[in-house]
Protein backbone atom coordinates (compact mmCIF):
# COMPACT_ATOMS: atom_id res chain seq x y z
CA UNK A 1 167.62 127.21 50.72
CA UNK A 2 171.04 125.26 51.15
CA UNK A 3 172.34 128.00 48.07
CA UNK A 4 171.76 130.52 50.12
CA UNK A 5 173.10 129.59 53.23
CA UNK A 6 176.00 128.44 51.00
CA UNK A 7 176.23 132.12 49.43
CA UNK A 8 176.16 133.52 53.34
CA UNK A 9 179.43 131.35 54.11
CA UNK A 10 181.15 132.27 51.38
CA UNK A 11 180.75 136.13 52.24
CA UNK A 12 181.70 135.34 55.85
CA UNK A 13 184.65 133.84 54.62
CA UNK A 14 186.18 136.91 51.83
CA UNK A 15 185.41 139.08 54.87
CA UNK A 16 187.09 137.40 57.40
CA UNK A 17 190.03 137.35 54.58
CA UNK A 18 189.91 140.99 53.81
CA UNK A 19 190.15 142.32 57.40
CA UNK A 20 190.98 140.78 60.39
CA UNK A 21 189.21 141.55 63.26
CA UNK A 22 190.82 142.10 67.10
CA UNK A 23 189.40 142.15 70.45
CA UNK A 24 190.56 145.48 70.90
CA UNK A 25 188.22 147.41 68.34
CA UNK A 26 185.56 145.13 69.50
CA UNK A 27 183.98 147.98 72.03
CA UNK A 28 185.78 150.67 69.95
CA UNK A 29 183.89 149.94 66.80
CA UNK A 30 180.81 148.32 67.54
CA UNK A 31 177.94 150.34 65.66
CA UNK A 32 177.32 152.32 62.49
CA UNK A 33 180.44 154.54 61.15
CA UNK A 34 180.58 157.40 58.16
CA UNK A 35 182.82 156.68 55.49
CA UNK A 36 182.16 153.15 56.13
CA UNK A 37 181.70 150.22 53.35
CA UNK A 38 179.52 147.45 54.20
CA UNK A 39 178.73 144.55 52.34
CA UNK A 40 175.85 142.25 53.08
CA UNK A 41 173.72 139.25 51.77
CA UNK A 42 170.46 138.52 53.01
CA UNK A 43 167.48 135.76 52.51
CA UNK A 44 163.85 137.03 51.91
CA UNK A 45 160.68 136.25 53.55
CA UNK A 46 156.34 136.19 52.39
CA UNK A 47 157.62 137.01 48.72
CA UNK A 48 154.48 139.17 47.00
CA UNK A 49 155.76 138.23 43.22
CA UNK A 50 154.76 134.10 43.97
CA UNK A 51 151.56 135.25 45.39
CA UNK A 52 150.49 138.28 43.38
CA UNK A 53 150.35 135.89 39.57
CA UNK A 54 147.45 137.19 36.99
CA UNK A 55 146.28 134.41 34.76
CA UNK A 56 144.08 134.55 32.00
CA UNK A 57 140.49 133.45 32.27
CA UNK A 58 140.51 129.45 32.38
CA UNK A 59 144.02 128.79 33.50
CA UNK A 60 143.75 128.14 37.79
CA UNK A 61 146.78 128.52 40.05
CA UNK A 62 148.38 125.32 41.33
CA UNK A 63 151.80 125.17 43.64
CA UNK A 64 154.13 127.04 43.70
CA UNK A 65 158.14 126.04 44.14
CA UNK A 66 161.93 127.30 44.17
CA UNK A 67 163.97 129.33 46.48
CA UNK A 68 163.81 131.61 49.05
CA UNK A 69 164.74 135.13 47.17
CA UNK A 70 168.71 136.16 47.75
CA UNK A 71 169.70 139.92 47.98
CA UNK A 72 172.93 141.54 48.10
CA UNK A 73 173.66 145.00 49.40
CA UNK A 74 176.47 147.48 49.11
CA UNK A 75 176.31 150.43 51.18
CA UNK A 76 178.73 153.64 52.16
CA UNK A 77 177.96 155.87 54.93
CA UNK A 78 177.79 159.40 53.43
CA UNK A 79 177.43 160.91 57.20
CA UNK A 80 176.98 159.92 60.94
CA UNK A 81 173.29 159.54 60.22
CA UNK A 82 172.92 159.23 56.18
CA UNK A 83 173.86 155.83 53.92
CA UNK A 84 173.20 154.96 50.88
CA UNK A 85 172.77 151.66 49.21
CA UNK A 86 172.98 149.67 45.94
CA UNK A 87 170.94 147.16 46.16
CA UNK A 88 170.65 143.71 43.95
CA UNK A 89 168.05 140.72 44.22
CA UNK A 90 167.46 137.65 42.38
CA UNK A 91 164.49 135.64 42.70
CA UNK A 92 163.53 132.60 40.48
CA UNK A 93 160.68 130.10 41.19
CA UNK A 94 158.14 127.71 39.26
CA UNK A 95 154.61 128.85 38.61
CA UNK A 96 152.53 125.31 38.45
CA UNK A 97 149.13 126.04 36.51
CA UNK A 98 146.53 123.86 35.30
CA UNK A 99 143.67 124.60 32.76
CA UNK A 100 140.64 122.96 31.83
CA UNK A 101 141.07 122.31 28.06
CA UNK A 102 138.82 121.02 25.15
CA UNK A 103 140.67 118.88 22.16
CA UNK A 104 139.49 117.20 19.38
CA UNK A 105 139.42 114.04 21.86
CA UNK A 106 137.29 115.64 24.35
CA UNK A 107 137.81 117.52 28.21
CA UNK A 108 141.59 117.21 29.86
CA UNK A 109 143.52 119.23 32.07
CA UNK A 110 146.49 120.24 30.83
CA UNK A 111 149.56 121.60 33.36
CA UNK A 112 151.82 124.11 32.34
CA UNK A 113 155.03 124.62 34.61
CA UNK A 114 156.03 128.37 34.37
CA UNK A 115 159.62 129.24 34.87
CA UNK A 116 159.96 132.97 36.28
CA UNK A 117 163.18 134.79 37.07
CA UNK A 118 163.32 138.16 38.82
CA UNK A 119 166.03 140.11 38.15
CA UNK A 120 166.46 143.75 40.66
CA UNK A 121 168.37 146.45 41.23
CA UNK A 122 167.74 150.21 42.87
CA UNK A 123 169.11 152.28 45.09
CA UNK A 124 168.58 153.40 48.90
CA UNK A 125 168.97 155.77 51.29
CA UNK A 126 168.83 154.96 54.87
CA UNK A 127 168.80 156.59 58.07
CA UNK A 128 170.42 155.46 61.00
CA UNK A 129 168.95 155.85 64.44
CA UNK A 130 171.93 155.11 66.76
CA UNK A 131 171.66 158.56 67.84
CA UNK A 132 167.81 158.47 69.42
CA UNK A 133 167.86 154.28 69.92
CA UNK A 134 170.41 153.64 72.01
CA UNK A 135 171.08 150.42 72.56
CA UNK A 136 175.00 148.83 72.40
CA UNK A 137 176.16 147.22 69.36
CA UNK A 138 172.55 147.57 67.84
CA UNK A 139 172.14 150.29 64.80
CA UNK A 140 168.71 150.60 63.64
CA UNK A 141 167.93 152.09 60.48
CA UNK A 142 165.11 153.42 58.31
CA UNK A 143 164.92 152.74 54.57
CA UNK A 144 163.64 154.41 51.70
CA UNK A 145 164.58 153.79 47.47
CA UNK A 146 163.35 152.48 44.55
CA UNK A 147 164.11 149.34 42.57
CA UNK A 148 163.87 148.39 38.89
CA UNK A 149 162.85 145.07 38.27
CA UNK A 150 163.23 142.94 35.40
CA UNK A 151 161.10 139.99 35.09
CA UNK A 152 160.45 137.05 32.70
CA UNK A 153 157.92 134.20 32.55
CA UNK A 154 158.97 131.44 30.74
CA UNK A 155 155.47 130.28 29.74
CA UNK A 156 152.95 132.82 30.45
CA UNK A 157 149.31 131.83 29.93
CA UNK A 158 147.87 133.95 27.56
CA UNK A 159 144.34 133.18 25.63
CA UNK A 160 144.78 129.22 25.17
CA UNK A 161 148.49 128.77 25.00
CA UNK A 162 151.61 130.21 26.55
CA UNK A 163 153.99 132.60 25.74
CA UNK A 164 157.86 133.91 26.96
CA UNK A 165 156.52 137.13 28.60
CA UNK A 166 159.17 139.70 29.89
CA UNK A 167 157.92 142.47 32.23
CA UNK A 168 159.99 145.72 34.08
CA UNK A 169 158.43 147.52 36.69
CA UNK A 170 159.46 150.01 39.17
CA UNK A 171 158.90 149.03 42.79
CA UNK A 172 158.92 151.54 46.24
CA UNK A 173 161.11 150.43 49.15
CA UNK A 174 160.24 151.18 52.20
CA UNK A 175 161.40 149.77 55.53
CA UNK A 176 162.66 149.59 59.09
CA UNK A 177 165.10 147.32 60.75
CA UNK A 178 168.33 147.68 62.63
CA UNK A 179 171.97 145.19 62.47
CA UNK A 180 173.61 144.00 65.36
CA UNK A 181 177.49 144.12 65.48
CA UNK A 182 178.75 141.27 66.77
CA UNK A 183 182.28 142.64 66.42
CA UNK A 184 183.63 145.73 64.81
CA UNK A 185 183.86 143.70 61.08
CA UNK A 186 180.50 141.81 61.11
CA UNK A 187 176.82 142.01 61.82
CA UNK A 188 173.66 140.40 61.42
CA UNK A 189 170.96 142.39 60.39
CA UNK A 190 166.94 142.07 59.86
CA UNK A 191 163.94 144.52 58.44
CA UNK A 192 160.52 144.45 57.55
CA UNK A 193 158.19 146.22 55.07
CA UNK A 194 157.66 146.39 52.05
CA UNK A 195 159.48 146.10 48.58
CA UNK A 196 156.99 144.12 46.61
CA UNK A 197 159.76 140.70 46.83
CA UNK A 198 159.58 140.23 50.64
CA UNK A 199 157.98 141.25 53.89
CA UNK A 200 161.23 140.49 55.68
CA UNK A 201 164.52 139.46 55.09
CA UNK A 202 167.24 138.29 57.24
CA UNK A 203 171.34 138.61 56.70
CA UNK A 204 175.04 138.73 57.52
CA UNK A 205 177.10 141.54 56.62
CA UNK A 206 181.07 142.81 56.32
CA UNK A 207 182.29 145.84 57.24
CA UNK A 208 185.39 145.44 54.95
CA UNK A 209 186.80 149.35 54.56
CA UNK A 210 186.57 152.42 57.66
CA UNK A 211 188.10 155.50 57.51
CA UNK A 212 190.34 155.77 60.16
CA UNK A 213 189.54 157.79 63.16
């Protein structure tokens, strides 16, 4: 968790470097703007991939460990209502199993630590609700895309050993949430639903290029 509140400081501070922001665009600029590029990093929440583990028949699940799921999100609004997104994730944890085992000595139970990285990327379109919702400084948003996911178990159990497994699947995204600009350069933002990594993630994001008006 301290990486990713490490990674969060480090965008605040190459945003804060690329633009500076005033007082006086502070009410002027406040909510979501076309032509706009906006870079964020957020942490993710009730992550489906450490939950959601097939194992092969004798093998039970034991603890699992690592760190929160990081995302990163670059996104340009196409129109006053329309953005779109490219969105990358990386997730990587430690799948603790235990089996029962038979050896020429007799019963054990042998552990078997699984390393698993999760590597994502997809794109989204979201629609922005400023127009319907209004509520100052708050832009709330509706998301839809797909992500491609590339993911690989460092010891997967499979009959009575392990093996390096490497998986890609195709995951929905669908979810609502909104960002609140606390000036006319940055914003914290939040959504929930579903994208098979998280039920909810949390994040800061930059505003670092607007056309001007």
């Amino acid at each position: 968790m301290k990486q990713c509140f490490t990674i969060l400081c480090l965008l605040i501070s190459s945003c804060a470097f690329a633009q500076k922001d005033t007082a006086a665009n502070y009410v002027k600029h406040a909510t979501y703007e076309r032509h706009s590029l906006t870079l964020g990093v957020s942490v993710g929440f009730i992550d489906a991939y450490r939950h959601s583990y097939p194992l092969a028949t004798g093998f039970e699940k034991n603890n699992t460990t690592g760190f929160a799921p990081v995302f990163f999100k670059l996104e340009y609004g196409l129109s006053n209502s329309i953005s779109l997104a490219a969105a990358f994730g990386y997730d990587a944890f430690l799948y603790n199993v235990k089996q029962d085992y038979t050896g020429n000595n007799g019963p054990f139970t042998r552990y078997i630590a699984n390393n698993t990285r999760i590597l994502s990327g997809g794109l989204t379109a979201f629609y922005h609700l400023g127009k319907t919702i209004h509520i100052k400084h708050l832009d709330p948003v509706i998301g839809v895309g797909l992500s491609l996911n590339n993911i690989r178990y460092g010891a997967f159990p499979q009959g009575d050993s392990t093996v390096t497994k490497i998986d890609h699947t195709i995951t929905p995204y669908l979810k609502v949430g909104a960002s609140y600009y606390i000036s006319s350069v940055y914003s914290i933002f939040g959504d929930i639903g579903y994208d098979q990594h998280t039920i909810f993630n949390i994040g800061f994001a930059c505003r670092f290029f607007r056309r001007e008006k």
